[in-house]
PDB file of N, CA and C in Angstrom:
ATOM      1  N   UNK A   1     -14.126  26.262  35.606  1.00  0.00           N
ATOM      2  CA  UNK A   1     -12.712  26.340  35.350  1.00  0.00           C
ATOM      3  C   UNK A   1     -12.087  24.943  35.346  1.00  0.00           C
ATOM      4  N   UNK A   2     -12.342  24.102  36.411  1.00  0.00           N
ATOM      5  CA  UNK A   2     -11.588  22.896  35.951  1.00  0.00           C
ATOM      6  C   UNK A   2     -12.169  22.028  35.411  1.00  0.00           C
ATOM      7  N   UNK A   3     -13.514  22.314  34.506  1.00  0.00           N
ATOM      8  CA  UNK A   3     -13.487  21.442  33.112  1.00  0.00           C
ATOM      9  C   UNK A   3     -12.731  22.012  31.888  1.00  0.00           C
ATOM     10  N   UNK A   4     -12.348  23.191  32.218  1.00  0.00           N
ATOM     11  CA  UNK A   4     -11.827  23.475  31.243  1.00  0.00           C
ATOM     12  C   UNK A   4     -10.207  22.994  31.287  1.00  0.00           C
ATOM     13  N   UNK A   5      -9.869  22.738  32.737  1.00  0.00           N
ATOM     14  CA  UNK A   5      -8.473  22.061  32.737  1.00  0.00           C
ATOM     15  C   UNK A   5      -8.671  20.723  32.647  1.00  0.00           C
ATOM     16  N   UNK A   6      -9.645  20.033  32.950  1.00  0.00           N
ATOM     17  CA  UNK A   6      -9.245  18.983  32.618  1.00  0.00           C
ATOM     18  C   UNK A   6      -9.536  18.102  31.007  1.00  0.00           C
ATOM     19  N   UNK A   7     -10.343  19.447  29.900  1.00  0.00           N
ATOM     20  CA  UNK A   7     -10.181  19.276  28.841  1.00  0.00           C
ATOM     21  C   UNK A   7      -8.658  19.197  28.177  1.00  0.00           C
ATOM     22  N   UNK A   8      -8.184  20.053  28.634  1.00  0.00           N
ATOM     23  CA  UNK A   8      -6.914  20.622  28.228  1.00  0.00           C
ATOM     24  C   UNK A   8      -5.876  18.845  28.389  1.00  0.00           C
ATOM     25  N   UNK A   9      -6.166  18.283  29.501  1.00  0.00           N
ATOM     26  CA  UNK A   9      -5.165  17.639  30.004  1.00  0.00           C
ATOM     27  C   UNK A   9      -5.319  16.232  29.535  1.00  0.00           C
ATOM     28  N   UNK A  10      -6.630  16.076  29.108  1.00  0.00           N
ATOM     29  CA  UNK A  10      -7.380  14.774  28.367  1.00  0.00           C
ATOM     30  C   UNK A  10      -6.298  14.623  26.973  1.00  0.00           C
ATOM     31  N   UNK A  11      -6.053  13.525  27.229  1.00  0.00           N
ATOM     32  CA  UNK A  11      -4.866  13.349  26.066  1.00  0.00           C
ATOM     33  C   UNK A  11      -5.821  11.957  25.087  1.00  0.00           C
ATOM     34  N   UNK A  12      -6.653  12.097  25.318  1.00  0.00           N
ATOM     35  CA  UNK A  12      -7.624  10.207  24.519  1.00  0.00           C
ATOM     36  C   UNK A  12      -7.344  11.058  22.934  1.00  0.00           C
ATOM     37  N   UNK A  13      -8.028  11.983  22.445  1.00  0.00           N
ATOM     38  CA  UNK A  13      -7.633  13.223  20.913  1.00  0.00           C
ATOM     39  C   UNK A  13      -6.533  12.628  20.705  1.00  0.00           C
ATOM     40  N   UNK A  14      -5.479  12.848  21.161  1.00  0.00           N
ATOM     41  CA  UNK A  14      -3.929  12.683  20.343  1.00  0.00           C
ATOM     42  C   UNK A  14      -3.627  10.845  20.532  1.00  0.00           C
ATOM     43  N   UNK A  15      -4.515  10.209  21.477  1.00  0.00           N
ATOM     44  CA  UNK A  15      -4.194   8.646  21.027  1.00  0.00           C
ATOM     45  C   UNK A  15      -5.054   8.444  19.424  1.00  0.00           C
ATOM     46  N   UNK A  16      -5.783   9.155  19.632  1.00  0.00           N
ATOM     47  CA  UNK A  16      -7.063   8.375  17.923  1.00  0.00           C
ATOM     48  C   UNK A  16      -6.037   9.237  17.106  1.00  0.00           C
ATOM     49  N   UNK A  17      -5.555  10.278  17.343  1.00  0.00           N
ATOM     50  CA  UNK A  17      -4.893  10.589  15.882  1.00  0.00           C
ATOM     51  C   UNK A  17      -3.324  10.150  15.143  1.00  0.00           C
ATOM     52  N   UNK A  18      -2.762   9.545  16.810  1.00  0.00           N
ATOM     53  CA  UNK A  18      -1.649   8.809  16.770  1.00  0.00           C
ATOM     54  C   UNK A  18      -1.620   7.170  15.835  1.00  0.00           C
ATOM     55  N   UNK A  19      -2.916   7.045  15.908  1.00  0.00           N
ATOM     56  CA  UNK A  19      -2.847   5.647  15.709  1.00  0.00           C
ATOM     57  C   UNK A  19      -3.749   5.787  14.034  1.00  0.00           C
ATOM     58  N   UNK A  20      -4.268   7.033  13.921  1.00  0.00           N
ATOM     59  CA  UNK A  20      -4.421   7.335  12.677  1.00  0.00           C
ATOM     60  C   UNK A  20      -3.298   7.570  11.650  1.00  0.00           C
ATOM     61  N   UNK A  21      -2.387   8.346  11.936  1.00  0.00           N
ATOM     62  CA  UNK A  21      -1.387   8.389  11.646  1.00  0.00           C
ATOM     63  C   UNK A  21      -0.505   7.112  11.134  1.00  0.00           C
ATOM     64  N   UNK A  22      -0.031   6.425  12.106  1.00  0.00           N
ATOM     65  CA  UNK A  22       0.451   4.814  12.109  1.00  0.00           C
ATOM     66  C   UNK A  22      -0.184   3.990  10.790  1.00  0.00           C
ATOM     67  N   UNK A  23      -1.748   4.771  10.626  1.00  0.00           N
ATOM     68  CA  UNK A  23      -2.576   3.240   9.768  1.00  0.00           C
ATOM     69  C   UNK A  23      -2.506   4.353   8.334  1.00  0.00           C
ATOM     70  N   UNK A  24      -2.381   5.429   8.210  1.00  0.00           N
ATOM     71  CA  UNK A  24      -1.668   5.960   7.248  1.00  0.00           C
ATOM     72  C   UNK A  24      -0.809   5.732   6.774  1.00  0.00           C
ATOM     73  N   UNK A  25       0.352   5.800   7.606  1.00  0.00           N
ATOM     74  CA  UNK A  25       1.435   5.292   7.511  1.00  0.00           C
ATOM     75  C   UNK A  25       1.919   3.376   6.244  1.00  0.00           C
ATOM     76  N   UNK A  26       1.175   3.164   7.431  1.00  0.00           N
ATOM     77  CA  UNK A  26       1.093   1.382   6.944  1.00  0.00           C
ATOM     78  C   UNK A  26       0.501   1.476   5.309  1.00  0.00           C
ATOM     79  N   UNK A  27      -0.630   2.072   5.477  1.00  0.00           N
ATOM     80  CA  UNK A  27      -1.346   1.743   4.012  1.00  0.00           C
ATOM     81  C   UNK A  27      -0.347   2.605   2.911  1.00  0.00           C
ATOM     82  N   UNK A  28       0.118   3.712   3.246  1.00  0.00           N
ATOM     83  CA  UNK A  28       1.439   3.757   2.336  1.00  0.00           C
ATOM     84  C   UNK A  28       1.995   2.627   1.820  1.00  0.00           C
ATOM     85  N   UNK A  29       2.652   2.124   2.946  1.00  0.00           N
ATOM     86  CA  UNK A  29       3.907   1.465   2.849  1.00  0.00           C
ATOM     87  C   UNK A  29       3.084  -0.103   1.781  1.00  0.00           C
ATOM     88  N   UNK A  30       2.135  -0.223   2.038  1.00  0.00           N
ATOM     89  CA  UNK A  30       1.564  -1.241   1.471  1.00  0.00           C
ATOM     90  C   UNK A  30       1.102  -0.908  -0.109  1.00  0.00           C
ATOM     91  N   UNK A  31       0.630   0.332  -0.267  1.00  0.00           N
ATOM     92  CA  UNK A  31       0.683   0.541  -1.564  1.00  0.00           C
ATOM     93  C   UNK A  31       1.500   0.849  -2.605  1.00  0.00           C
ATOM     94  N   UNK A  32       2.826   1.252  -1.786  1.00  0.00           N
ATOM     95  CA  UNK A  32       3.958   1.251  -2.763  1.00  0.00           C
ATOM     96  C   UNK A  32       4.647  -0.054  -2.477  1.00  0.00           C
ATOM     97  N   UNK A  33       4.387  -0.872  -2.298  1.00  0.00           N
ATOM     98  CA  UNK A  33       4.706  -2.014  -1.807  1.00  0.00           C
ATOM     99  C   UNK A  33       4.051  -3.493  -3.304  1.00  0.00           C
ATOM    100  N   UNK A  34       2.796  -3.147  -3.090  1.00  0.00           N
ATOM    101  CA  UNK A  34       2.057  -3.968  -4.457  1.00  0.00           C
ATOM    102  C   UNK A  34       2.143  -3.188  -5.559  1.00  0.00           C
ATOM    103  N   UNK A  35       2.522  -1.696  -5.863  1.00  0.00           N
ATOM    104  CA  UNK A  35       2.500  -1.395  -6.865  1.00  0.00           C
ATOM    105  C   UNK A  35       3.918  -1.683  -7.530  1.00  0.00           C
ATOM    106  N   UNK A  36       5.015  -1.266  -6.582  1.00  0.00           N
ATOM    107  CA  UNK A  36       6.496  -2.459  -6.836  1.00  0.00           C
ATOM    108  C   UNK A  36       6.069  -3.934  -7.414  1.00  0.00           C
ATOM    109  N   UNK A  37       5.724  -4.524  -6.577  1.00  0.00           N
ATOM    110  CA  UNK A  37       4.933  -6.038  -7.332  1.00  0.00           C
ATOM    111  C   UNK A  37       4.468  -6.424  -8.444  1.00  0.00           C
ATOM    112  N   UNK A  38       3.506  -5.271  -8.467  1.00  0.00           N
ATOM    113  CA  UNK A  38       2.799  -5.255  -9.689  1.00  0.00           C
ATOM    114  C   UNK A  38       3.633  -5.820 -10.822  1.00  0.00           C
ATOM    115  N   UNK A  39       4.182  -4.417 -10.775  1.00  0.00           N
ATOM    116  CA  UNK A  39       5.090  -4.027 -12.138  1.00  0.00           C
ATOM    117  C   UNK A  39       6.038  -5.369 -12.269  1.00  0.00           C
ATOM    118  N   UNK A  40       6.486  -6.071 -11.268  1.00  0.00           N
ATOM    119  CA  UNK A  40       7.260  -7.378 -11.537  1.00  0.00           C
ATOM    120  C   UNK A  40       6.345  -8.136 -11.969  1.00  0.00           C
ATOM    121  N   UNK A  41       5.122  -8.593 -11.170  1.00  0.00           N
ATOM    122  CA  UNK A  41       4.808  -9.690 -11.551  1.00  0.00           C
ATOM    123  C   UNK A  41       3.911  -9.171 -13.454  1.00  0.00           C
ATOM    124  N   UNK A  42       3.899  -8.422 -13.723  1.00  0.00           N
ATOM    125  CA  UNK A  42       3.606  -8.067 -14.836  1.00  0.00           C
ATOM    126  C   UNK A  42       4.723  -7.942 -16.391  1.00  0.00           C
ATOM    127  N   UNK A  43       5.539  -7.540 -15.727  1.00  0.00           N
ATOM    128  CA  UNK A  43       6.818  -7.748 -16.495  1.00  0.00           C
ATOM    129  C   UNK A  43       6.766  -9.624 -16.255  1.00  0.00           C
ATOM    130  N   UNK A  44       7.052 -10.470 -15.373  1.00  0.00           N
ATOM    131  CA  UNK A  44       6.991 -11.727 -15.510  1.00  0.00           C
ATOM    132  C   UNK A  44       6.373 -12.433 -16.364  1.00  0.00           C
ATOM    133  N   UNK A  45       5.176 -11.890 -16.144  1.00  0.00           N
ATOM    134  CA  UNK A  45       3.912 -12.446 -16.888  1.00  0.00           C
ATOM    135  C   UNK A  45       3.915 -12.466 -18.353  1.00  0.00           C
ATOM    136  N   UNK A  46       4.556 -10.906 -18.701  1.00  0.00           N
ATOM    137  CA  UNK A  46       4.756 -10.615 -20.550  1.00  0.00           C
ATOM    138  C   UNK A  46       6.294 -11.484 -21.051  1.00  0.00           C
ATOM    139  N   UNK A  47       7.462 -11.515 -20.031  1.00  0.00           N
ATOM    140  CA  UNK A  47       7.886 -12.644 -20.596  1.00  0.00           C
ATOM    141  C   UNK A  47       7.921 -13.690 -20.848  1.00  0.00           C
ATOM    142  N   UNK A  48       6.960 -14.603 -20.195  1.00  0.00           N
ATOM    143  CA  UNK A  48       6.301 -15.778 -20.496  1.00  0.00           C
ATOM    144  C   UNK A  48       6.015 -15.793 -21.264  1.00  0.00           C
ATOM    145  N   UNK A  49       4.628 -15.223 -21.570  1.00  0.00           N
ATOM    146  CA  UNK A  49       4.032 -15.096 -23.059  1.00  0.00           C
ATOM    147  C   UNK A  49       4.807 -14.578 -24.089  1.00  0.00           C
ATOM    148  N   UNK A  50       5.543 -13.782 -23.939  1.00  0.00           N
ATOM    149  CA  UNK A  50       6.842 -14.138 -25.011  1.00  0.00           C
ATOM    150  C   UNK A  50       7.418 -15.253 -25.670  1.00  0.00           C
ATOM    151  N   UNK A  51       7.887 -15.897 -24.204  1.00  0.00           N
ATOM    152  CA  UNK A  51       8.890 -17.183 -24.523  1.00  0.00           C
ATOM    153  C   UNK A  51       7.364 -18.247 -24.957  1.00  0.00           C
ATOM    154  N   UNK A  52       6.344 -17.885 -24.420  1.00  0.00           N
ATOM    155  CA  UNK A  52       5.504 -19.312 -25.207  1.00  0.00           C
ATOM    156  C   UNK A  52       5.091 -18.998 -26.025  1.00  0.00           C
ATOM    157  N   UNK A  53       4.932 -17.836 -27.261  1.00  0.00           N
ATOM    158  CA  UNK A  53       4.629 -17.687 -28.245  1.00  0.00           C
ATOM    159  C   UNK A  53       5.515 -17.588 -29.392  1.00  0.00           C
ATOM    160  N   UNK A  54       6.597 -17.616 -28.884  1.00  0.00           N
ATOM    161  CA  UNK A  54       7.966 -17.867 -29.512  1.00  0.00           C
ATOM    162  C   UNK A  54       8.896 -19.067 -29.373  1.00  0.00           C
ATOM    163  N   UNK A  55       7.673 -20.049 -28.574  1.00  0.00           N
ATOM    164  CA  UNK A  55       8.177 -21.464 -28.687  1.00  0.00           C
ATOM    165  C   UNK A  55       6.955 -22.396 -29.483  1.00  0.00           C
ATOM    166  N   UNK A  56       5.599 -21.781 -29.352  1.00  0.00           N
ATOM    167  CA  UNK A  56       5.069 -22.668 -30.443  1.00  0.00           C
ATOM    168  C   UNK A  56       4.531 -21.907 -31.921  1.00  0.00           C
ATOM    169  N   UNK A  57       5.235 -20.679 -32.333  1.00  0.00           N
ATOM    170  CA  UNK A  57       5.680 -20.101 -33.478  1.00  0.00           C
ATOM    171  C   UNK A  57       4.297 -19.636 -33.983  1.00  0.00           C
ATOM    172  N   UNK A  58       3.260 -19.506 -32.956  1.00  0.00           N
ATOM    173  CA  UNK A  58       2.236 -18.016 -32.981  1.00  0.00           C
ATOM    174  C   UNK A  58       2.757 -16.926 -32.566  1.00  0.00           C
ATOM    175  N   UNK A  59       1.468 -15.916 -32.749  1.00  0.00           N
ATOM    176  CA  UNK A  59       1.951 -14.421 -31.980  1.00  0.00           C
ATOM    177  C   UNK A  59       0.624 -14.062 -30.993  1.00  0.00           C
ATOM    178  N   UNK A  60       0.973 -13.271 -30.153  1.00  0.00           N
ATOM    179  CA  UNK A  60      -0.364 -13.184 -29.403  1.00  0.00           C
ATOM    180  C   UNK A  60      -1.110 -11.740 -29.140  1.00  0.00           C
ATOM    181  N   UNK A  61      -1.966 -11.828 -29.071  1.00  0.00           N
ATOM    182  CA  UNK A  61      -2.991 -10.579 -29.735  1.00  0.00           C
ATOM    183  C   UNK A  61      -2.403  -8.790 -29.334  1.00  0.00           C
TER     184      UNK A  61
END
C-alpha cells in the first residue's frame, strides 16, 4: 500500500512533462519567428535584384 502512495505523490512525471511543454512552447515561438524573417529577408533580397537589374539594364532569370 504505501508504494502505491508514494507513487501517487512522486511528482518527478509532471517536472519532465512541464519542461516538455516549455521546449514546445519555445520551438513554436522560434518557428514562427524565422518563418516571419524569412518572408522579409526574401522580399529584401527580390528587391535588390530588382533595383540591380534595373540599374545595369539586364533582366534576371
Amino acid at each position: 500500500m504505501n508504494r502505491i502512495i508514494n507513487f501517487l505523490r512522486d511528482d518527478e512525471g509532471a517536472t519532465a512533462l512541464e519542461y516538455g511543454l516549455i521546449a514546445a512552447l519555445i520551438a513554436g515561438v522560434i518557428i514562427t519567428a524565422v518563418t516571419a524573417l524569412g518572408t522579409s529577408v526574401s522580399t529584401t533580397f527580390s528587391n535588390i535584384s530588382t533595383s540591380m537589374a534595373g540599374a545595369t539594364g539586364t533582366t534576371t532569370p
